[in-house]
C-alpha atoms as a PDB file:
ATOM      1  CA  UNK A   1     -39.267  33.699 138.453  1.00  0.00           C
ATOM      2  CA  UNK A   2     -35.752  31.970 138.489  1.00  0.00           C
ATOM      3  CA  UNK A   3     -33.676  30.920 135.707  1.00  0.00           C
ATOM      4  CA  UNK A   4     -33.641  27.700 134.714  1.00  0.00           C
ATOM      5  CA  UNK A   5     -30.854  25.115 134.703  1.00  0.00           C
ATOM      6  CA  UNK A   6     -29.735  23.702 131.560  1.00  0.00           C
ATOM      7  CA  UNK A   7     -30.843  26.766 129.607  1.00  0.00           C
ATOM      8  CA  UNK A   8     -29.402  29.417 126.909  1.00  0.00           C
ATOM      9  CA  UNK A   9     -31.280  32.913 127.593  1.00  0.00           C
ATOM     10  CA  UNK A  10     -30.957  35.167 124.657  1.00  0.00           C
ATOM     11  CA  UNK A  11     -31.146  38.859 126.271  1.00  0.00           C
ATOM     12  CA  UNK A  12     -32.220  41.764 124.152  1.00  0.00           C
ATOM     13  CA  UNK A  13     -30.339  45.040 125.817  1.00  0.00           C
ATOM     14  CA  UNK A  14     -30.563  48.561 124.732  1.00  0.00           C
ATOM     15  CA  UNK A  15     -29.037  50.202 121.804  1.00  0.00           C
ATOM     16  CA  UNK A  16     -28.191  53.197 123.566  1.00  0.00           C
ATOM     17  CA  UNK A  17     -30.739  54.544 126.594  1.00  0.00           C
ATOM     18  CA  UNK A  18     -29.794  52.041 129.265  1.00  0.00           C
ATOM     19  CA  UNK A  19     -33.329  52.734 130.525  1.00  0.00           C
ATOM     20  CA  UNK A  20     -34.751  50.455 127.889  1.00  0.00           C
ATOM     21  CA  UNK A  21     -33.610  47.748 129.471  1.00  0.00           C
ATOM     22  CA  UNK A  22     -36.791  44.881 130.725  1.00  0.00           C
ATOM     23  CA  UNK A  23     -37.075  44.160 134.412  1.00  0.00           C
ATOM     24  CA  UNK A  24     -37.050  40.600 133.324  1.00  0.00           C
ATOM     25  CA  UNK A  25     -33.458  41.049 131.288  1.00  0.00           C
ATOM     26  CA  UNK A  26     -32.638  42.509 134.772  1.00  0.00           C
ATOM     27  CA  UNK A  27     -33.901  39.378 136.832  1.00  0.00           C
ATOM     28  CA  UNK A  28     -32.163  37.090 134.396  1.00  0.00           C
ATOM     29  CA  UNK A  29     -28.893  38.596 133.795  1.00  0.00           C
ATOM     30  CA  UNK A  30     -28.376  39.274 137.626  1.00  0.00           C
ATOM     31  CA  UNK A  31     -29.509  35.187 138.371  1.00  0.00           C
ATOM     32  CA  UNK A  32     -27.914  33.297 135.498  1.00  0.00           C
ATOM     33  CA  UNK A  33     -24.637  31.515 136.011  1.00  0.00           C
ATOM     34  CA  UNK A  34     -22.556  33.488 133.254  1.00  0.00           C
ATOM     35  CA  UNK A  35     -23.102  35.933 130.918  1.00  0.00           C
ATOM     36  CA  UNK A  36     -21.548  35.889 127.290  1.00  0.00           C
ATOM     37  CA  UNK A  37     -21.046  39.495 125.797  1.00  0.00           C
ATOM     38  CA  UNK A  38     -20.040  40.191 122.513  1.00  0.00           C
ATOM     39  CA  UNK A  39     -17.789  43.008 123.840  1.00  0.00           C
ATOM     40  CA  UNK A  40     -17.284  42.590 127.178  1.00  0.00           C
ATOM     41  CA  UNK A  41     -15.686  46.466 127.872  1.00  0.00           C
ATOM     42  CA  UNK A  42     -18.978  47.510 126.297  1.00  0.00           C
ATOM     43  CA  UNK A  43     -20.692  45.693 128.151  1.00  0.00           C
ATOM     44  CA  UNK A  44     -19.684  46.127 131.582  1.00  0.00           C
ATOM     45  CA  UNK A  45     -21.151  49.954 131.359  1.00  0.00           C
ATOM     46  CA  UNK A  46     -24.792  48.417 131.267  1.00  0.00           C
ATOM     47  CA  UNK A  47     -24.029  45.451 133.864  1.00  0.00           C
ATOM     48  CA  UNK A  48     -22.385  48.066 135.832  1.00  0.00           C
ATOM     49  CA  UNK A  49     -24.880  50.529 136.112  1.00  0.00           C
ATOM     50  CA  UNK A  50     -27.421  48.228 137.437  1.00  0.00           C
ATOM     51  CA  UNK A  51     -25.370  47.002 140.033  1.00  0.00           C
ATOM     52  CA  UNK A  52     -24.650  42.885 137.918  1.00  0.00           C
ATOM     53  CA  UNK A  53     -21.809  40.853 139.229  1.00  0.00           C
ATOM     54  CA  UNK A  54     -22.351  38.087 137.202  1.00  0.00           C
ATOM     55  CA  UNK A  55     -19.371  36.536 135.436  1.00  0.00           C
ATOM     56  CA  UNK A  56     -18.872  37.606 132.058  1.00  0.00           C
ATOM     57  CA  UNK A  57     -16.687  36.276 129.025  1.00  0.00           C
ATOM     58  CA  UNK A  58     -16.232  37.063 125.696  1.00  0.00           C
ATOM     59  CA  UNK A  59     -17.863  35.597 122.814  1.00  0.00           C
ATOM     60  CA  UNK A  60     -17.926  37.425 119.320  1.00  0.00           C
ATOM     61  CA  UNK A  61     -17.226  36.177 115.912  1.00  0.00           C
ATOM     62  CA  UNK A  62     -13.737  35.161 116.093  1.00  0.00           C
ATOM     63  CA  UNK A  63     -14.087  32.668 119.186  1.00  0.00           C
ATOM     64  CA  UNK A  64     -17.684  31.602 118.585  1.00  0.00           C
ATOM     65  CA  UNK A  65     -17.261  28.279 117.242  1.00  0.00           C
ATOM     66  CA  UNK A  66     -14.397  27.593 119.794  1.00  0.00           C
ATOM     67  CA  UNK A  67     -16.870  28.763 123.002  1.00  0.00           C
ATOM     68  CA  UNK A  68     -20.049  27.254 121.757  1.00  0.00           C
ATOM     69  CA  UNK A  69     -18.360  23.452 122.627  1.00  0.00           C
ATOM     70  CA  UNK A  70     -17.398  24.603 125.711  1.00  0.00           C
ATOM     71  CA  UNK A  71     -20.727  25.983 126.332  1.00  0.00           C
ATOM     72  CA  UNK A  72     -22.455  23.458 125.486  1.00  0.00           C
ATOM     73  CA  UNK A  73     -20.673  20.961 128.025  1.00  0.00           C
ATOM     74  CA  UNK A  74     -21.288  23.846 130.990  1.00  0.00           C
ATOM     75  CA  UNK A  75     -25.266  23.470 129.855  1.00  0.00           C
ATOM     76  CA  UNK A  76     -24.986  20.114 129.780  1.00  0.00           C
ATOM     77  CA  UNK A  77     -23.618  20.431 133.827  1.00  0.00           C
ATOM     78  CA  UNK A  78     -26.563  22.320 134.426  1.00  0.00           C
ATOM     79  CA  UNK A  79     -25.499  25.486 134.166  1.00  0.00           C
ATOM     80  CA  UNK A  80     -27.738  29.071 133.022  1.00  0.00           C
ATOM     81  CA  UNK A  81     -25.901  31.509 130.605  1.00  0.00           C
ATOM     82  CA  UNK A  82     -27.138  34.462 129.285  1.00  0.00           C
ATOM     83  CA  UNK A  83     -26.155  35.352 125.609  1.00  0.00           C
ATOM     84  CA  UNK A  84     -26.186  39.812 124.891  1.00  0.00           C
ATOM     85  CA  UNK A  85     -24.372  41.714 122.334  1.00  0.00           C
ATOM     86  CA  UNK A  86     -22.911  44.628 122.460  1.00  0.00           C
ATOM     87  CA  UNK A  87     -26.719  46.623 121.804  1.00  0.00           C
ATOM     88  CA  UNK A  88     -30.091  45.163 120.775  1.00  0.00           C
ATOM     89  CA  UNK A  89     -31.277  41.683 119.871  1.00  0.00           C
ATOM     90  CA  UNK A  90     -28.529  39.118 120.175  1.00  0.00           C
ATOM     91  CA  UNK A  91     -28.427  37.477 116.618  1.00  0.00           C
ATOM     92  CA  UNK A  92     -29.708  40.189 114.725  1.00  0.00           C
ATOM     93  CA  UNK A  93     -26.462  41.132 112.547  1.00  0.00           C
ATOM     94  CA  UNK A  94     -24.548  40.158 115.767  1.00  0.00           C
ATOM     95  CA  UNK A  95     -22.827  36.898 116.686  1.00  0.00           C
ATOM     96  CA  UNK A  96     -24.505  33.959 118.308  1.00  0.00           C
ATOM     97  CA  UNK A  97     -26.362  31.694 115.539  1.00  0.00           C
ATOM     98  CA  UNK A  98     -23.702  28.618 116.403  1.00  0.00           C
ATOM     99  CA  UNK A  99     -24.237  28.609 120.102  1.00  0.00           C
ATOM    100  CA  UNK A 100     -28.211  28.968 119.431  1.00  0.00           C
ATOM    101  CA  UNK A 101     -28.488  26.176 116.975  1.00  0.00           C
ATOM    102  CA  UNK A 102     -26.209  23.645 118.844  1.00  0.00           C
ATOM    103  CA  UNK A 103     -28.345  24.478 121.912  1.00  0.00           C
ATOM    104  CA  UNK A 104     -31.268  23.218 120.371  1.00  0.00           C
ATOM    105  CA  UNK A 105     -29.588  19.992 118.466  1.00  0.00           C
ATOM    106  CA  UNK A 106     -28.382  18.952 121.926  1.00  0.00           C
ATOM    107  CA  UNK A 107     -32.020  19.536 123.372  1.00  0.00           C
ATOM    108  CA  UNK A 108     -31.577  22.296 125.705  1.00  0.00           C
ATOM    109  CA  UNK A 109     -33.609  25.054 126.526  1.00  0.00           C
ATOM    110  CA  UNK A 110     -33.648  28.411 124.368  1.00  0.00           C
ATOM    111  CA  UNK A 111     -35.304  31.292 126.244  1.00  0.00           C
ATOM    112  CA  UNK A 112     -36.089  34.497 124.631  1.00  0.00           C
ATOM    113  CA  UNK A 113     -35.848  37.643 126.773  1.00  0.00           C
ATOM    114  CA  UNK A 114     -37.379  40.150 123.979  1.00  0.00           C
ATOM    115  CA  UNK A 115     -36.740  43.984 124.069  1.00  0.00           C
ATOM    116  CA  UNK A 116     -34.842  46.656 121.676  1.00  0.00           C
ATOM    117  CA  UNK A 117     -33.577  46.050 118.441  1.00  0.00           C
ATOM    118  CA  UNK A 118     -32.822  48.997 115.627  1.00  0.00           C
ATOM    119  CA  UNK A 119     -34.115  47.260 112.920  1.00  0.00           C
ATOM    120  CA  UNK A 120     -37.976  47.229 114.742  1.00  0.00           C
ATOM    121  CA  UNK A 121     -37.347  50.541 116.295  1.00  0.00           C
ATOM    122  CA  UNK A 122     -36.379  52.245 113.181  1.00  0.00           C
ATOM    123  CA  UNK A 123     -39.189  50.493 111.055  1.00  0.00           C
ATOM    124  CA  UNK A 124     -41.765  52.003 114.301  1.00  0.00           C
ATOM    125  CA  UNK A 125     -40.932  55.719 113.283  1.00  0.00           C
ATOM    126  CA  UNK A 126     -39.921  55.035 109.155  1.00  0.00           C
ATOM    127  CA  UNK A 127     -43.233  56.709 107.827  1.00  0.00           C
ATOM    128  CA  UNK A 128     -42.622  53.737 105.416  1.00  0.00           C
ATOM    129  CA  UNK A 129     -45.049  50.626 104.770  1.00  0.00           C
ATOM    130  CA  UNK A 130     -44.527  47.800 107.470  1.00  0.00           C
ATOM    131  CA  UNK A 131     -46.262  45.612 106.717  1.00  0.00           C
ATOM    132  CA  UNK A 132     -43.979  43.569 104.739  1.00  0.00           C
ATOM    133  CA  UNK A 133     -40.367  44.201 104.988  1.00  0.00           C
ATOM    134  CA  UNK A 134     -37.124  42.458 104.030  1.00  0.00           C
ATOM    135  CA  UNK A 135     -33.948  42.942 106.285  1.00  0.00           C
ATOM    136  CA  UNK A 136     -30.610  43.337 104.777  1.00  0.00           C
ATOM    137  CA  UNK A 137     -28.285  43.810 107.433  1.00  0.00           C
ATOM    138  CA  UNK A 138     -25.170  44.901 106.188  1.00  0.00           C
ATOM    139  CA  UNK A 139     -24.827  44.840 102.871  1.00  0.00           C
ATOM    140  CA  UNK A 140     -21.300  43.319 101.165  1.00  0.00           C
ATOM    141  CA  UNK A 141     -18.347  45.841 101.395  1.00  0.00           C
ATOM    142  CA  UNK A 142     -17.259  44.668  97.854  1.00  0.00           C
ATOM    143  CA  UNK A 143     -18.395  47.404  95.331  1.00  0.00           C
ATOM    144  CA  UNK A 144     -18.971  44.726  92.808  1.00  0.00           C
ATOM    145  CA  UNK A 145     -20.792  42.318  95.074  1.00  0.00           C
ATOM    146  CA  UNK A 146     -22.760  45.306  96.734  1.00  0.00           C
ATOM    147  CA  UNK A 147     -24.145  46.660  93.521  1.00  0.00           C
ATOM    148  CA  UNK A 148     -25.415  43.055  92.458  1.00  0.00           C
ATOM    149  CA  UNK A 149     -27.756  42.873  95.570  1.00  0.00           C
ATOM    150  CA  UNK A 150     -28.817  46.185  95.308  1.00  0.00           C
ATOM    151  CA  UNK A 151     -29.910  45.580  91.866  1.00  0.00           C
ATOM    152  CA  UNK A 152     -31.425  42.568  92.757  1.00  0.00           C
ATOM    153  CA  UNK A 153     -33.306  44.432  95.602  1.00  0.00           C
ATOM    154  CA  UNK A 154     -34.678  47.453  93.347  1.00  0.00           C
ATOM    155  CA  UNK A 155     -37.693  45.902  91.981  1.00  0.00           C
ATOM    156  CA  UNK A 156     -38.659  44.420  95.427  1.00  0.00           C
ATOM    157  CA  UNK A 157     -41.625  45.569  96.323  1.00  0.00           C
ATOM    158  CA  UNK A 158     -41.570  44.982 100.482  1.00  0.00           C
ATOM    159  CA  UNK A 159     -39.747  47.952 102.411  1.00  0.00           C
ATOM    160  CA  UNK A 160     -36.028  47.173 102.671  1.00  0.00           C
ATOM    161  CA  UNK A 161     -34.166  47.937 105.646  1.00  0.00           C
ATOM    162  CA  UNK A 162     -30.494  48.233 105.821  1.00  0.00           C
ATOM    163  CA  UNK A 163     -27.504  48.887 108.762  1.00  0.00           C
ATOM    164  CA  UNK A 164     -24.787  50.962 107.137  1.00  0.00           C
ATOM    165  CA  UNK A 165     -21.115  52.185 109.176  1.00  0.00           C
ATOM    166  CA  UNK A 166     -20.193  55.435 109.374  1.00  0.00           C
ATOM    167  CA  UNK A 167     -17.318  55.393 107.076  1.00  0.00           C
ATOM    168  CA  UNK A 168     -19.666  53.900 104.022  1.00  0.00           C
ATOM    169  CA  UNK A 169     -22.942  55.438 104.721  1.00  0.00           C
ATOM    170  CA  UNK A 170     -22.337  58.423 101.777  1.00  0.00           C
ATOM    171  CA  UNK A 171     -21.383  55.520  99.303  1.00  0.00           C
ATOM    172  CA  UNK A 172     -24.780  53.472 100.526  1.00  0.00           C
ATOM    173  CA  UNK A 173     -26.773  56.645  99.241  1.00  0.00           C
ATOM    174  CA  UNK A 174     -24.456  56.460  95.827  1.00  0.00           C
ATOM    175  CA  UNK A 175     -25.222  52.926  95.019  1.00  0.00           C
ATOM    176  CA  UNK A 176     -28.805  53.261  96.212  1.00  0.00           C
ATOM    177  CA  UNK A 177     -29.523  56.168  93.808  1.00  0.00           C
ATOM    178  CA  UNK A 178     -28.252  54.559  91.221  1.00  0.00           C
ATOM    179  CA  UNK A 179     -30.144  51.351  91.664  1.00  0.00           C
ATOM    180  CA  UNK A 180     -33.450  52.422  92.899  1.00  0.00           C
ATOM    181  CA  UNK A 181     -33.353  55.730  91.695  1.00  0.00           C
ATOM    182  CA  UNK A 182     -32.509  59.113  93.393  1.00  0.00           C
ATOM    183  CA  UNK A 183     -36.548  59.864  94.004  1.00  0.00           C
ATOM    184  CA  UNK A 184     -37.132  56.795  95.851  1.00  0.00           C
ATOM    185  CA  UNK A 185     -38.967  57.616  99.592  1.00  0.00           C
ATOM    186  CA  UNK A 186     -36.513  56.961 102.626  1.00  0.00           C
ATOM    187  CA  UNK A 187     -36.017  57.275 106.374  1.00  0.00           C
ATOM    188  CA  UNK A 188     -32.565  57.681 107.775  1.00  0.00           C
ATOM    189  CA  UNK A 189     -32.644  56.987 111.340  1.00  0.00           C
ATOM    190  CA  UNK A 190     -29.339  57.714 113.328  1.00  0.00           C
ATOM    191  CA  UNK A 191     -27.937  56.932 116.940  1.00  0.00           C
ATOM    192  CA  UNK A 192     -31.301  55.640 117.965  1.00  0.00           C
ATOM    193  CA  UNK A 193     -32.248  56.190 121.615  1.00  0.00           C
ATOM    194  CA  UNK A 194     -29.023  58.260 121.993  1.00  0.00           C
ATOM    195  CA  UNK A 195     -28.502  62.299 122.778  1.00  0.00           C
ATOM    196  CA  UNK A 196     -27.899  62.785 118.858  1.00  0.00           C
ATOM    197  CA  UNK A 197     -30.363  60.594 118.311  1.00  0.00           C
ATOM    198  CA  UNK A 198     -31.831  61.799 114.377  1.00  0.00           C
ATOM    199  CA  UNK A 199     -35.036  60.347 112.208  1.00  0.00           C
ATOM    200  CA  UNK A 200     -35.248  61.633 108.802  1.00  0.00           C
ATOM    201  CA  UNK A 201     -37.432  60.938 106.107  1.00  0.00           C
ATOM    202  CA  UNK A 202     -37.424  61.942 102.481  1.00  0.00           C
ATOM    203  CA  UNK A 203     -35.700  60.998  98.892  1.00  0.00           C
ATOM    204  CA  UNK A 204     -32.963  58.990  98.746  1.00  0.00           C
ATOM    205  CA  UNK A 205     -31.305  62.317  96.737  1.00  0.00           C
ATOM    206  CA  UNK A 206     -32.719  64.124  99.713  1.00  0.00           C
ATOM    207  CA  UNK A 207     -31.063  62.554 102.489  1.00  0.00           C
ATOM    208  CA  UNK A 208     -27.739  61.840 100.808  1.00  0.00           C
ATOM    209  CA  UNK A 209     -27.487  65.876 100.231  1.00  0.00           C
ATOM    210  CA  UNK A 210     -28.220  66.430 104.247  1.00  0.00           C
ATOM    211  CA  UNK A 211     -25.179  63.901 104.934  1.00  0.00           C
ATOM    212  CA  UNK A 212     -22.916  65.590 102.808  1.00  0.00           C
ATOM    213  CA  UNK A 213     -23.635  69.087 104.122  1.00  0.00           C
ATOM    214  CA  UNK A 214     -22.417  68.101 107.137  1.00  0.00           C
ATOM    215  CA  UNK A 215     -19.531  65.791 108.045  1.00  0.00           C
ATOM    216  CA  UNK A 216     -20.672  65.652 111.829  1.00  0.00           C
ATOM    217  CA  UNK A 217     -24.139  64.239 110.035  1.00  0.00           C
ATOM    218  CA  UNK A 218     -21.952  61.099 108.951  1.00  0.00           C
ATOM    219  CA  UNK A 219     -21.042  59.905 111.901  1.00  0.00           C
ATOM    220  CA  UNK A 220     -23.175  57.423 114.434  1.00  0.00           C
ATOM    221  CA  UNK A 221     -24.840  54.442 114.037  1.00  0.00           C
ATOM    222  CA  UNK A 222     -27.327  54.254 110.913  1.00  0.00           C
ATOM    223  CA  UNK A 223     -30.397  52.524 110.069  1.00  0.00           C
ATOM    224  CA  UNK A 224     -31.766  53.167 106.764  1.00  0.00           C
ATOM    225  CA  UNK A 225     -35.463  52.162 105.947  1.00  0.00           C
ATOM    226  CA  UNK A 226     -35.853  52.205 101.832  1.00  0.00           C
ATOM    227  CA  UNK A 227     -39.251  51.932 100.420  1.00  0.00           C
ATOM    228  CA  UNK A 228     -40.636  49.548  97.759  1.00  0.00           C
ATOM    229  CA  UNK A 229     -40.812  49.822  94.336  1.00  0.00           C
ATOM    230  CA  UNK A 230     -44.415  50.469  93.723  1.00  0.00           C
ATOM    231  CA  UNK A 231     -46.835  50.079  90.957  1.00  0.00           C
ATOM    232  CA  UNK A 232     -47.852  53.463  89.714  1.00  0.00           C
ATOM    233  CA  UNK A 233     -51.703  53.839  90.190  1.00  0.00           C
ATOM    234  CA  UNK A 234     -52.746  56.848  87.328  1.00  0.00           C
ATOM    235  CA  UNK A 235     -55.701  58.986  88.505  1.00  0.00           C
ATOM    236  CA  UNK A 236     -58.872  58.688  87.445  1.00  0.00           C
ATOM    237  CA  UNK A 237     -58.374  54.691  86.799  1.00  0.00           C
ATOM    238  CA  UNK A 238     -60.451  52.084  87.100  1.00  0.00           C
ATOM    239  CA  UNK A 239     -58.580  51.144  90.555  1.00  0.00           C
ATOM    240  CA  UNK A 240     -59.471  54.699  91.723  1.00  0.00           C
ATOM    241  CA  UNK A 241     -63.357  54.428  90.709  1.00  0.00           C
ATOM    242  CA  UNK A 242     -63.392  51.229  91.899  1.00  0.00           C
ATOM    243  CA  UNK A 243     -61.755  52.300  95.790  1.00  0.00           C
ATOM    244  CA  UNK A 244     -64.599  55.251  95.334  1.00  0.00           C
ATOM    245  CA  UNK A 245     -67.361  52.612  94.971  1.00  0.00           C
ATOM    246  CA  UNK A 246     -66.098  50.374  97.687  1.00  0.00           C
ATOM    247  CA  UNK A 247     -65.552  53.704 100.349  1.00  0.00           C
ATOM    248  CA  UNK A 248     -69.116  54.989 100.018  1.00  0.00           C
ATOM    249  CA  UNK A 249     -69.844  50.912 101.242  1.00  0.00           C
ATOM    250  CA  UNK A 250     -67.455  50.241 103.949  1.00  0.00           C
ATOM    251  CA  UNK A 251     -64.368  51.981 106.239  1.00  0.00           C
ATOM    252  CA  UNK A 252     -61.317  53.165 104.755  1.00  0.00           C
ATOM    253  CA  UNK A 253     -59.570  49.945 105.868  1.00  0.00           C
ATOM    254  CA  UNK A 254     -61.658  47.736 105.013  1.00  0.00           C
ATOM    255  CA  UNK A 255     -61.883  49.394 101.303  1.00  0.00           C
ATOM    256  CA  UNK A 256     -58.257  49.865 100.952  1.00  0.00           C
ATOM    257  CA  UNK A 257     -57.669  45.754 102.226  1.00  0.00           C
ATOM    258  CA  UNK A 258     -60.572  44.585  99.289  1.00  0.00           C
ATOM    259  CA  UNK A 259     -59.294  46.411  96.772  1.00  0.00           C
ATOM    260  CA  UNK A 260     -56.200  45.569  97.580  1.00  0.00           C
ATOM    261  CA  UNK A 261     -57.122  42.016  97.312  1.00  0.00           C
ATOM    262  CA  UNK A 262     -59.170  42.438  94.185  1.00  0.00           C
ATOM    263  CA  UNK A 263     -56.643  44.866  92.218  1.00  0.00           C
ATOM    264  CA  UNK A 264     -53.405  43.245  93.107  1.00  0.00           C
ATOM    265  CA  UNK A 265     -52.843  47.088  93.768  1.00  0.00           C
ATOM    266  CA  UNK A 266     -50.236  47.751  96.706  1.00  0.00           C
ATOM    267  CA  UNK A 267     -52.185  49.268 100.002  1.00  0.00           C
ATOM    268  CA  UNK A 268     -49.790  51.978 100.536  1.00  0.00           C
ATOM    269  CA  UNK A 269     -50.843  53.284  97.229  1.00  0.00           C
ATOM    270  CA  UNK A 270     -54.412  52.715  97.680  1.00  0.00           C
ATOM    271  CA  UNK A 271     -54.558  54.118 101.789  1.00  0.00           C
ATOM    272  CA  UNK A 272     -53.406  57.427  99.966  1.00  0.00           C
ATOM    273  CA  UNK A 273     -55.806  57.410  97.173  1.00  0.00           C
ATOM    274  CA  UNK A 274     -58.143  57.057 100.104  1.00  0.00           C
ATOM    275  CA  UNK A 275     -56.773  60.140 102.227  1.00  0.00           C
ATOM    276  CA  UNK A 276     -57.268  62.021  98.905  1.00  0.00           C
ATOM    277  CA  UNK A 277     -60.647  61.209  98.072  1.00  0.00           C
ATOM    278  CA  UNK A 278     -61.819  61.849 101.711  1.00  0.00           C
ATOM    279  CA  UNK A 279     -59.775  64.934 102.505  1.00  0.00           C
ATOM    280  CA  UNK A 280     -61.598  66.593  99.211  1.00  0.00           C
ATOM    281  CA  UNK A 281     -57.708  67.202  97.928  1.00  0.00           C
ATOM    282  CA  UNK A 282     -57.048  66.981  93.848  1.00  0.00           C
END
């Protein structure tokens, strides 16, 4: 299919195995008139290795607002361009939002090309509730202004993801044990898709003890999925006679989902309540 004049593609591309990488990101990226890259030395590794000689420039956070006028008058001449980052979904945590939104006000064409992104890839293998989940990105470098958020974040009850450097990820785990507490369940995932590539999942305590028992463990690119907070369900509780009564009637989802409803009880609790009863366990 070719590209289309007069239209901004926004190109996922992989965050480390350059196998990841769509057929249809190939198609457009090799077709489209230019390519903006968020790092263009970075980026000529992927272009290069699939044989793309399409023009590239630079566009990151310090020249965005300058290059999305002048992109906007090349789509208005009819031109493609591709927008990538330096790894994963263009936008997410990475420049771009300008160019996007100005696209749109001036009634061009927007074309998602979908594929890797950390945040979705980490959340696939967290062992932690997905269902509802809050992204934080980066959180503020400020110790001050850090602390507030996390504060704010530790009686959230959706599973919080967050993308932490190398040279702050020990002080994350600090702040996070003191604000959610040092038991609270956690997946570190590190250099996704990569040779080192590492998923761990335990307590927040846990996992900041395996980073310091190892400088080499602190370096790489981090995603940390943080579970949460959770009402306590006690045993032998109404909610636990009541999921009984409802699993002799129906199928473990469909119990866990109407209680759920009924309770206001959070389904990650119940689906192990569940597990328990069925498995025989006390």
């Amino acid at each position: 299919m070719p590209v289309l004049p007069c239209a901004l593609y926004v190109v996922a591309t992989p965050i480390g195995n350059l196998q990841d990488i769509s057929l249809r990101a190939l198609e457009v990226l090799r077709n489209v008139d230019l390519i903006l890259a968020e790092d263009t030395r970075h980026s000529v590794r992927l272009l290069g290795h699939y044989g793309i000689n399409t023009p590239v420039r630079s566009f990151h956070e310090h020249n965005e607002l300058r290059m999305t006028k002048e992109m906007i008058n090349r789509l208005r001449d009819g031109a493609s361009i591709a927008l990538i980052s330096d790894a994963g979904t263009p936008l997410i945590s990475d420049p771009g939002y300008p160019l996007v939104s100005a696209a749109h006000t001036h009634g061009y064409r927007v074309v998602p090309i979908p594929g890797p992104s950390a945040l979705v890839t980490a959340l696939s293998v967290s062992g932690i509730a997905t269902e509802r989940f809050v992204f934080e990105g980066f959180l503020p470098a400020r110790q001050a202004s850090r602390m507030r958020r996390l504060q704010e974040l530790a009686r959230e009850s959706r599973t919080q993801v967050f993308y932490e450097a190398p040279h702050r990820i020990c002080r994350l785990f600090e702040d996070l044990m003191q604000s959610h507490g040092p038991q609270r369940s956690a997946t570190l995932a590190k250099e996704l898709t990569k040779v080192h590539e590492t998923v761990y999942k335990g307590t927040l305590e846990t996992l900041s003890r395996w980073l310091l028992e190892d400088d080499r463990r602190q370096k790489g690119e981090f995603v940390l999925v943080v579970e949460g907070m959770t009402a306590s369900v006690p045993e032998n509780s109404e909610v636990e006679r009541a999921l009984n009564i409802l699993l002799g009637k129906m199928s473990v989802k469909e119990a866990v989902a109407t209680a759920a409803d009924i309770l206001q009880v959070p389904r990650n609790k119940l689906y192990k309540l569940a597990v328990k009863r069925n498995s025989g366990t006390d």
